[in-house]
Protein backbone atom coordinates (compact mmCIF):
# COMPACT_ATOMS: atom_id res chain seq x y z
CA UNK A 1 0.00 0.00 0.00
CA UNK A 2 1.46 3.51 -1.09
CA UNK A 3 2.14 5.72 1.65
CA UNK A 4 1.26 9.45 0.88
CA UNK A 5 2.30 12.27 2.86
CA UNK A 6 -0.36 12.43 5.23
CA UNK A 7 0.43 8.34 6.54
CA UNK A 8 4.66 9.36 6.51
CA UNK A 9 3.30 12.24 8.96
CA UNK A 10 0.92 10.50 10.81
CA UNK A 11 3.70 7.52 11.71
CA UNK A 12 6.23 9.71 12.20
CA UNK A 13 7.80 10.22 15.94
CA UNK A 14 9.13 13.38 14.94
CA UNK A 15 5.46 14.75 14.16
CA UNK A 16 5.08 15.94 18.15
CA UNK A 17 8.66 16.90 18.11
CA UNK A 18 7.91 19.40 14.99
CA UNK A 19 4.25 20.67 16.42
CA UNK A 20 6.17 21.00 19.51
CA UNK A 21 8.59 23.85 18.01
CA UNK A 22 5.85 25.22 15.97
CA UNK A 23 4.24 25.69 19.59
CA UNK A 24 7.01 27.02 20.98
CA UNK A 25 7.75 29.43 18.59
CA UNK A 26 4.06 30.97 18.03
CA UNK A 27 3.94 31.42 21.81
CA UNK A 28 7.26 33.43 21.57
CA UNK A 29 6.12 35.29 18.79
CA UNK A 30 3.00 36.04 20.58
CA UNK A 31 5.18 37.75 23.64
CA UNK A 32 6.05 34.56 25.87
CA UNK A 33 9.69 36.07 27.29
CA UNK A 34 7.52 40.14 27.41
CA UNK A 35 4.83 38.73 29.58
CA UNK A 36 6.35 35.42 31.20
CA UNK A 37 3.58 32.77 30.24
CA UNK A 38 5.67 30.31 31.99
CA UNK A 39 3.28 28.83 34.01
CA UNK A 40 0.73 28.40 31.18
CA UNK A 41 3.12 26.72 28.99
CA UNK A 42 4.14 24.41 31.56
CA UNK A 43 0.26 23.45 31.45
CA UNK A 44 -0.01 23.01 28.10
CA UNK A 45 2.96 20.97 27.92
CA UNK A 46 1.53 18.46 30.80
CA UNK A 47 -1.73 18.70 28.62
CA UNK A 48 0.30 17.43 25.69
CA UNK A 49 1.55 14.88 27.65
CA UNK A 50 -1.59 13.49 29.14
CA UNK A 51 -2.89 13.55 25.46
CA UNK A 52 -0.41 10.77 24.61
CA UNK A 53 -1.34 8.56 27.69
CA UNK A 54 -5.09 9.20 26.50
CA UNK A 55 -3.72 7.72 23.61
CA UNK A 56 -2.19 5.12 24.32
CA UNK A 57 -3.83 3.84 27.24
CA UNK A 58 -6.86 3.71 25.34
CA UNK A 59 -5.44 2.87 21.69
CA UNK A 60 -7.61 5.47 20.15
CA UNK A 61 -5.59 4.77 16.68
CA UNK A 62 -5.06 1.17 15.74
CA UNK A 63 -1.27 1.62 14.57
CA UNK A 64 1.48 3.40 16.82
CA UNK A 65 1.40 7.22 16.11
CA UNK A 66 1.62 10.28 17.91
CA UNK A 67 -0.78 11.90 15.64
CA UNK A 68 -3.22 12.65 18.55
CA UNK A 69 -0.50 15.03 20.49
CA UNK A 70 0.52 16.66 17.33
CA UNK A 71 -2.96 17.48 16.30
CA UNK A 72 -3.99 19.02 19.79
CA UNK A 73 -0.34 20.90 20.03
CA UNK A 74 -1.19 22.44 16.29
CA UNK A 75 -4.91 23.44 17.35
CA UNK A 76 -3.95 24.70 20.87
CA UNK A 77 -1.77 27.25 18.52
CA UNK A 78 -4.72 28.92 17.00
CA UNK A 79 -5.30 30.64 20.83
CA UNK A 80 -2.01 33.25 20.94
CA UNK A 81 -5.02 35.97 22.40
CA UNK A 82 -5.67 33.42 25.55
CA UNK A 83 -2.11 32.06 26.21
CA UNK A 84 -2.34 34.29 28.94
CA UNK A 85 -4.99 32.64 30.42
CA UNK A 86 -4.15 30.61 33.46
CA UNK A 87 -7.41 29.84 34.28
CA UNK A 88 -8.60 28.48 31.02
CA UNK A 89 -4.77 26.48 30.87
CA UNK A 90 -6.01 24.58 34.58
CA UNK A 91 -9.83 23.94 33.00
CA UNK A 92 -8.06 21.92 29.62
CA UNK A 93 -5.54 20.07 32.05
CA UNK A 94 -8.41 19.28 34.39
CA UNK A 95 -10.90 18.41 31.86
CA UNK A 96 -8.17 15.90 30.00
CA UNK A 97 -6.96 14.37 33.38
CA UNK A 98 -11.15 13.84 33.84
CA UNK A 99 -11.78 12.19 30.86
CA UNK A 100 -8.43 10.15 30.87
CA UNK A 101 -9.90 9.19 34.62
CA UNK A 102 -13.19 8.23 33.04
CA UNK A 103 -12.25 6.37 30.47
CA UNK A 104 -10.08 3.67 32.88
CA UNK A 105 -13.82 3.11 34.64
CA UNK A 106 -15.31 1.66 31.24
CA UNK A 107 -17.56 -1.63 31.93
CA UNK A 108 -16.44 -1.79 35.95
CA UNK A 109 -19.33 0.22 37.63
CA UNK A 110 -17.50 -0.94 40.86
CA UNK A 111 -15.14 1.76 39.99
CA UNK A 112 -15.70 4.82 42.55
CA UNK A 113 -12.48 5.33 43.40
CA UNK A 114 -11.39 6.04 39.67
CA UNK A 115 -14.82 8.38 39.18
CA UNK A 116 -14.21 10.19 42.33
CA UNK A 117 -10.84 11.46 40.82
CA UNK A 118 -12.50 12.16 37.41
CA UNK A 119 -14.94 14.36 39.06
CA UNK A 120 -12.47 16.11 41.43
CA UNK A 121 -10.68 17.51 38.42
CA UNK A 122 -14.05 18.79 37.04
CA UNK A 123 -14.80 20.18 40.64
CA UNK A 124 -10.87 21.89 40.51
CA UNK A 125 -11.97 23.10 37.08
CA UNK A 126 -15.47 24.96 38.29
CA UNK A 127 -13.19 26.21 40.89
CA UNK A 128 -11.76 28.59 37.75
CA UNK A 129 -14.43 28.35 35.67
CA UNK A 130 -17.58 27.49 37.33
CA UNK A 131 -19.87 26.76 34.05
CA UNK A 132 -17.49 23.70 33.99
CA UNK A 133 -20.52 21.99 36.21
CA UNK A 134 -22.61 21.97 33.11
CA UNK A 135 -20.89 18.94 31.52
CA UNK A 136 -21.71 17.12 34.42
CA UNK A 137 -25.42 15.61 33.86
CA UNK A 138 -23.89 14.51 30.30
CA UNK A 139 -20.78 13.21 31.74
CA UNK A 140 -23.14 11.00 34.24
CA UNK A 141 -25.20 10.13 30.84
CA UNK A 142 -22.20 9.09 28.58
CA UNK A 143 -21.01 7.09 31.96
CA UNK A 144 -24.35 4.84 31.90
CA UNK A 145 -24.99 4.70 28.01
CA UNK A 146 -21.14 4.81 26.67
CA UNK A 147 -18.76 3.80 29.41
CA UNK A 148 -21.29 1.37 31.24
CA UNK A 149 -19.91 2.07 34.58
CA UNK A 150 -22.26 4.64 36.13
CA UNK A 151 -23.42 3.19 39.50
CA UNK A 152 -25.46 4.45 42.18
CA UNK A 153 -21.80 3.87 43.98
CA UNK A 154 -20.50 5.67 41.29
CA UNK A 155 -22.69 8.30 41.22
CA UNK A 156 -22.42 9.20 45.13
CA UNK A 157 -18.16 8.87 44.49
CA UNK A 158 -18.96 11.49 41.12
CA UNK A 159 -20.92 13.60 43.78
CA UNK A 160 -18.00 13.65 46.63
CA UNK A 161 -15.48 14.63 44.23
CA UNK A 162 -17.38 17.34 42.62
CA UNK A 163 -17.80 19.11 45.82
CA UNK A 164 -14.42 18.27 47.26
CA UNK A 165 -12.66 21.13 46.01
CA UNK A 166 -15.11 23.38 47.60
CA UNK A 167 -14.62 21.72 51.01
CA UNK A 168 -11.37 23.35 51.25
CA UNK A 169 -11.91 26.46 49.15
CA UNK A 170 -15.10 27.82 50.54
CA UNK A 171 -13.73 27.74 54.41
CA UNK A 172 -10.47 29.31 52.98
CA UNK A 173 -12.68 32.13 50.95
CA UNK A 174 -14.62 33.00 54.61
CA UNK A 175 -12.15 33.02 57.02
CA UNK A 176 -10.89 36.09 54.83
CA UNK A 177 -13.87 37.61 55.19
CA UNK A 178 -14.75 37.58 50.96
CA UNK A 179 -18.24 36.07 51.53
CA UNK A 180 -19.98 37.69 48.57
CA UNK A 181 -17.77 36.09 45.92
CA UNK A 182 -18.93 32.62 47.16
CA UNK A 183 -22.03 33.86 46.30
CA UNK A 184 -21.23 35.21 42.79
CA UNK A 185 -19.28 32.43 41.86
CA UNK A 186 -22.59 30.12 41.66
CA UNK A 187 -24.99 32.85 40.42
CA UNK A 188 -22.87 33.31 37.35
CA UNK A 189 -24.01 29.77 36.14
CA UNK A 190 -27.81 31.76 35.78
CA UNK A 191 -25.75 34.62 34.24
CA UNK A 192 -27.41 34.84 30.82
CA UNK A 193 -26.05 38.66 29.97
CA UNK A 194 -24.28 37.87 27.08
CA UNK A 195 -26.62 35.00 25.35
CA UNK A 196 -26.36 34.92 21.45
CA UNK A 197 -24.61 37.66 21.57
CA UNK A 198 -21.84 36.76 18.42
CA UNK A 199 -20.15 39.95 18.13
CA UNK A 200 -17.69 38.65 20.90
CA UNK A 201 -15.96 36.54 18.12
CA UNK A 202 -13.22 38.13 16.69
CA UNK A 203 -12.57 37.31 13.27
CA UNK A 204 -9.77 35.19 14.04
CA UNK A 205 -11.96 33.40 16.85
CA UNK A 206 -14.54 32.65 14.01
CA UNK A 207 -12.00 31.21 11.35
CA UNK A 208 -10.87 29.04 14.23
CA UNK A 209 -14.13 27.70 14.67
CA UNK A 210 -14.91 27.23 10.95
CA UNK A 211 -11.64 25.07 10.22
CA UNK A 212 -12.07 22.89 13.39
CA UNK A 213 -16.13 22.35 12.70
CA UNK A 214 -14.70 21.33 9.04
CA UNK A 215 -12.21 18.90 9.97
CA UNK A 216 -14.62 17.76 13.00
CA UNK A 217 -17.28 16.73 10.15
CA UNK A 218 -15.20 15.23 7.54
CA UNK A 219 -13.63 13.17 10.63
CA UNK A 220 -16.44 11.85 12.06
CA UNK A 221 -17.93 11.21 8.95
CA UNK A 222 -14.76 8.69 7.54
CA UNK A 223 -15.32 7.61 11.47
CA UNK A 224 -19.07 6.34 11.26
CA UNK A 225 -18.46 5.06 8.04
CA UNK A 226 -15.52 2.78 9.21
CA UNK A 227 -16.16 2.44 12.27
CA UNK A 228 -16.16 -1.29 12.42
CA UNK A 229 -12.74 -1.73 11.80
CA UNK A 230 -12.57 -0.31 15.41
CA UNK A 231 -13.45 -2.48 18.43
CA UNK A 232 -16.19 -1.73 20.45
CA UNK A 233 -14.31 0.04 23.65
CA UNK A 234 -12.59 2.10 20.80
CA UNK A 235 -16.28 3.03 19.08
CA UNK A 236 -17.74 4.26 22.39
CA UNK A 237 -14.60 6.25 23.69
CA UNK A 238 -15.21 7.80 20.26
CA UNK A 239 -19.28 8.17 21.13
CA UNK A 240 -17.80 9.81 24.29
CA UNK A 241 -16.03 12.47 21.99
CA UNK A 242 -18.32 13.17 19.76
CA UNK A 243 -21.00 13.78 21.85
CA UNK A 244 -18.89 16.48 24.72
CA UNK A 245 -17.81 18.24 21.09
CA UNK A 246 -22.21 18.60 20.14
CA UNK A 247 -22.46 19.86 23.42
CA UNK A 248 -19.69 22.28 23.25
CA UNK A 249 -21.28 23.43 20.39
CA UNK A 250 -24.50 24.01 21.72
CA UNK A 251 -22.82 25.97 24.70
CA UNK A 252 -21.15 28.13 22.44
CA UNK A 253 -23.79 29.04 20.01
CA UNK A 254 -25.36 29.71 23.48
CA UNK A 255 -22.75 31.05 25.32
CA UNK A 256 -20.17 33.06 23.25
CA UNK A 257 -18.53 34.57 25.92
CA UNK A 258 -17.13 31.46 27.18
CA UNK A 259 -15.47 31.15 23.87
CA UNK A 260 -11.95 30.59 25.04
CA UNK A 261 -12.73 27.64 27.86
CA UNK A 262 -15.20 25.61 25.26
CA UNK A 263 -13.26 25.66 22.38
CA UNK A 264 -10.17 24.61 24.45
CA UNK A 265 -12.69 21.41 25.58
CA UNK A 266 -13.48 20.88 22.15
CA UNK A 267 -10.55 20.33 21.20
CA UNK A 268 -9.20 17.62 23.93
CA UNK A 269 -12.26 16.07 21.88
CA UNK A 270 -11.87 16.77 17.98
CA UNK A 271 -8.28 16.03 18.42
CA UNK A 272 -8.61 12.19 18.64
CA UNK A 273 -11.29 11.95 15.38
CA UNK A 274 -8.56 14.45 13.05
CA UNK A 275 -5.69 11.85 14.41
CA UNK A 276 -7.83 9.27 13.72
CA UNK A 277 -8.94 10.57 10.10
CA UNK A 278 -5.99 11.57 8.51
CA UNK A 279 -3.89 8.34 10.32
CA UNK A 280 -5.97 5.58 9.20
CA UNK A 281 -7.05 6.68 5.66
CA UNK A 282 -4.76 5.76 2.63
CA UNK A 283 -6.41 7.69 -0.74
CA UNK A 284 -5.35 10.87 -2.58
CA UNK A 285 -8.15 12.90 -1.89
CA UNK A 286 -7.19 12.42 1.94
CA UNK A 287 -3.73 13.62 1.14
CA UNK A 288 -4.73 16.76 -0.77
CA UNK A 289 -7.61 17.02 2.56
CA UNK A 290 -4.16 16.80 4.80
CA UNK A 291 -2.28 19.23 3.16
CA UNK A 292 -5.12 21.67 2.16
CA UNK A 293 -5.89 21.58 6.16
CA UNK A 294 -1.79 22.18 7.35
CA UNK A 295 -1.66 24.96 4.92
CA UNK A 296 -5.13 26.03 6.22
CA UNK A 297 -4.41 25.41 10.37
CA UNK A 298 -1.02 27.50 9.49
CA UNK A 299 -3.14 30.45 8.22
CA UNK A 300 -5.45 30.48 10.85
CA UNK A 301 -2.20 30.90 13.25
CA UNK A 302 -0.32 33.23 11.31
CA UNK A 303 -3.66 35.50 11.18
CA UNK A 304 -4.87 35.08 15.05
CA UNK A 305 -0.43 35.68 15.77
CA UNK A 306 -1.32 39.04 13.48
CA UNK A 307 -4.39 40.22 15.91
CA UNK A 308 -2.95 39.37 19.25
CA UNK A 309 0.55 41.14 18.64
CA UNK A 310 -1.25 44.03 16.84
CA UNK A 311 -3.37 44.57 19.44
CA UNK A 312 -6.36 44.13 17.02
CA UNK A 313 -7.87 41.66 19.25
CA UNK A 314 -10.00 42.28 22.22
CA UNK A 315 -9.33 40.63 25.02
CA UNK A 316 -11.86 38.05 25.96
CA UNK A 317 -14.33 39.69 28.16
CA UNK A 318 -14.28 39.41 31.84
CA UNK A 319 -17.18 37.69 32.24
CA UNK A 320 -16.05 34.73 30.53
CA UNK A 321 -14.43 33.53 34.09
CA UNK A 322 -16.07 33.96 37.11
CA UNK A 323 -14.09 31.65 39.49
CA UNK A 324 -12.74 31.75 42.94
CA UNK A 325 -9.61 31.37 42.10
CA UNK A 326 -8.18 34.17 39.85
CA UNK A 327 -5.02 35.26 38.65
C-alpha cells in the first residue's frame, strides 16, 4: 500500500517533536519572554503529555502514532489571544486528566475510586471556571450509556469529588472575610447577559471555529463510516467524543462569551477523530484534505499571531471567568 504524505506524517515520531517547536515558537512570537507565560506553557505541555497517555492507554488509533498530540499541540496554537490565560490552561488540564480518569472506569461500575478522581478535576476546574458543572449531567449520561460504569456507587463517588474542592476552598474564601464572591461564583451559572450575543468573536476566533467544525465533520464522517474496523471500547470512547464536542457546540452558540474555555474542551475532543482521520485513511483525496488543512491550520495561526501582537484583538471579556480562584 502507497504511503502518501499524510500516513509518513501521521507515523512519524518526529510529528510531536515538529508541532512542539511550531508551539514554541508561536507562543514566543506572541510575547512569551515580554509577559512570562511560563506557568501556562508548563500546562499546556503536561496537557500534551496526558494527550499521549489518553492515547495510548486507550489505543484510540489502531497503529502506533503520535498523531493525537501533534494534532492538539497544532490546534492549541490557534489561541495566541488566551495564552495568557491561566485559568482556562487549569480547565483543559483538568478536563483531559477527567476524561483520561473516566475512560479507565469503562464496563467496571464498581469503579468509585477512579470516578471520584475524574470528578475532582471537574470540581478543581469549576473552581476557575464554574460553568465547567454543566458537563456534568452529560458526563453522568455518557457514563451509563457509553462507558457502562455509572453506578449508584459511582454516582455518590462522582458527587463527593465534585464538591471536594469546595470543602477546602469555601472555608479558605470566609475566614478572609470575601463572603460575597462565594455567592457570585454560583450565580454566574444563571448569568445569561451575554446570550447569542456573536459579536464577541473576533474574526480570528470565528476562522478558528470554521476550520475545526470542518475537519470535526469530515472526521467523524470517515469515522461512522468505518467504524467497524474499530473495536467496540474504541467506538464508544469515540461516542464519548463526539457527543462532549455537540455539546460544546451548543454551549457556544449559546454562550459566546465562554469562547476561550469551550473551544479549548473541544478540542481535547476533535483532536482524537482528526488523528484518527488523517492516520488511518490511505487515498489521494485524503492527502490533498491533509495538506489543504496544514496549509489552512497554518493560516489560521499566522492571522490570530497578526491580531494578538497588533493589538487588534480584544481581550476576551471578563465575564467569561467567574471563578474563585483568579489570577
Amino acid at each position: 500500500m502507497k504511503k502518501y504524505l499524510q500516513n509518513q506524517i501521521a507515523t512519524s515520531s518526529f510529528s510531536p517533536f515538529v508541532a512542539s517547536i511550531v508551539t514554541i515558537i508561536v507562543w514566543l512570537a506572541a510575547g512569551l519572554l515580554t509577559h512570562r507565560w511560563w506557568v501556562q506553557l508548563a500546562i499546556l505541555g503536561a496537557s500534551a503529555y496526558l494527550m499521549v497517555e489518553m492515547s495510548n492507554n486507550n489505543a484510540l488509533l489502531r497503529v502506533r502514532s503520535r498523531m493525537v498530540t501533534t494534532v492538539f499541540l497544532l490546534f492549541s496554537s490557534c489561541f495566541p489571544a488566551y495564552f495568557s490565560s491561566l485559568p482556562g490552561a487549569v480547565v483543559t488540564l483538568c478536563f483531559i486528566v477527567s476524561l483520561l480518569l473516566m475512560f479507565q472506569t469503562y464496563q467496571r461500575p464498581d469503579a468509585a475510586g477512579l470516578m471520584f478522581y475524574a470528578y475532582l478535576s471537574i470540581g478543581i476546574a469549576s473552581l476557575f471556571w464554574v460553568q465547567s458543572f454543566l458537563f456534568v449531567p452529560l458526563f453522568w449520561l455518557l457514563s451509563l450509556t457509553q462507558l457502562q460504569s455509572f453506578s449508584l456507587r459511582t454516582w455518590m463517588a462522582s458527587l463527593l469529588g465534585l464538591f471536594a474542592p469546595y470543602w477546602f476552598a469555601i472555608p479558605w474564601i470566609l475566614y478572609h472575610e470575601r463572603f460575597g464572591q462565594v455567592i457570585d461564583h454560583f450565580t454566574l451559572l444563571s448569568d445569561f447577559s451575554h446570550t447569542f450575543d456573536y459579536t464577541l468573536f473576533s474574526l480570528g476566533d470565528k476562522l478558528t471555529i470554521i476550520l475545526t467544525l470542518i475537519l470535526f465533520v469530515l472526521a467523524f464522517l470517515h469515522f461512522k463510516s468505518r467504524s467497524f474496523e474499530d473495536r467496540i471500547r474504541i467506538r464508544q470512547l469515540y461516542e464519548f467524543f463526539a457527543w462532549t464536542t455537540l455539546a460544546v457546540a451548543i454551549l457556544m452558540l449559546t454562550y459566546p462569551q465562554f469562547y476561550d474555555p469551550l473551544m479549548r474542551i473541544a478540542l481535547i475532543c476533535v483532536s482524537p477523530f482528526v488523528a484518527h482521520f488523517f492516520t488511518l485513511t490511505h487515498s489521494r483525496i485524503t492527502n490533498l484534505t491533509f495538506i489543504a488543512s496544514c496549509i489552512l491550520t497554518v493560516a489560521v495561526i499566522a492571522f490570530n499571531l497578526y491580531e494578538s501582537v497588533s493589538s487588534v484583538r480584544v481581550v476576551t471579556p471578563v465575564t467569561s471567568w467567574s471563578g474563585l480562584l483568579t489570577f
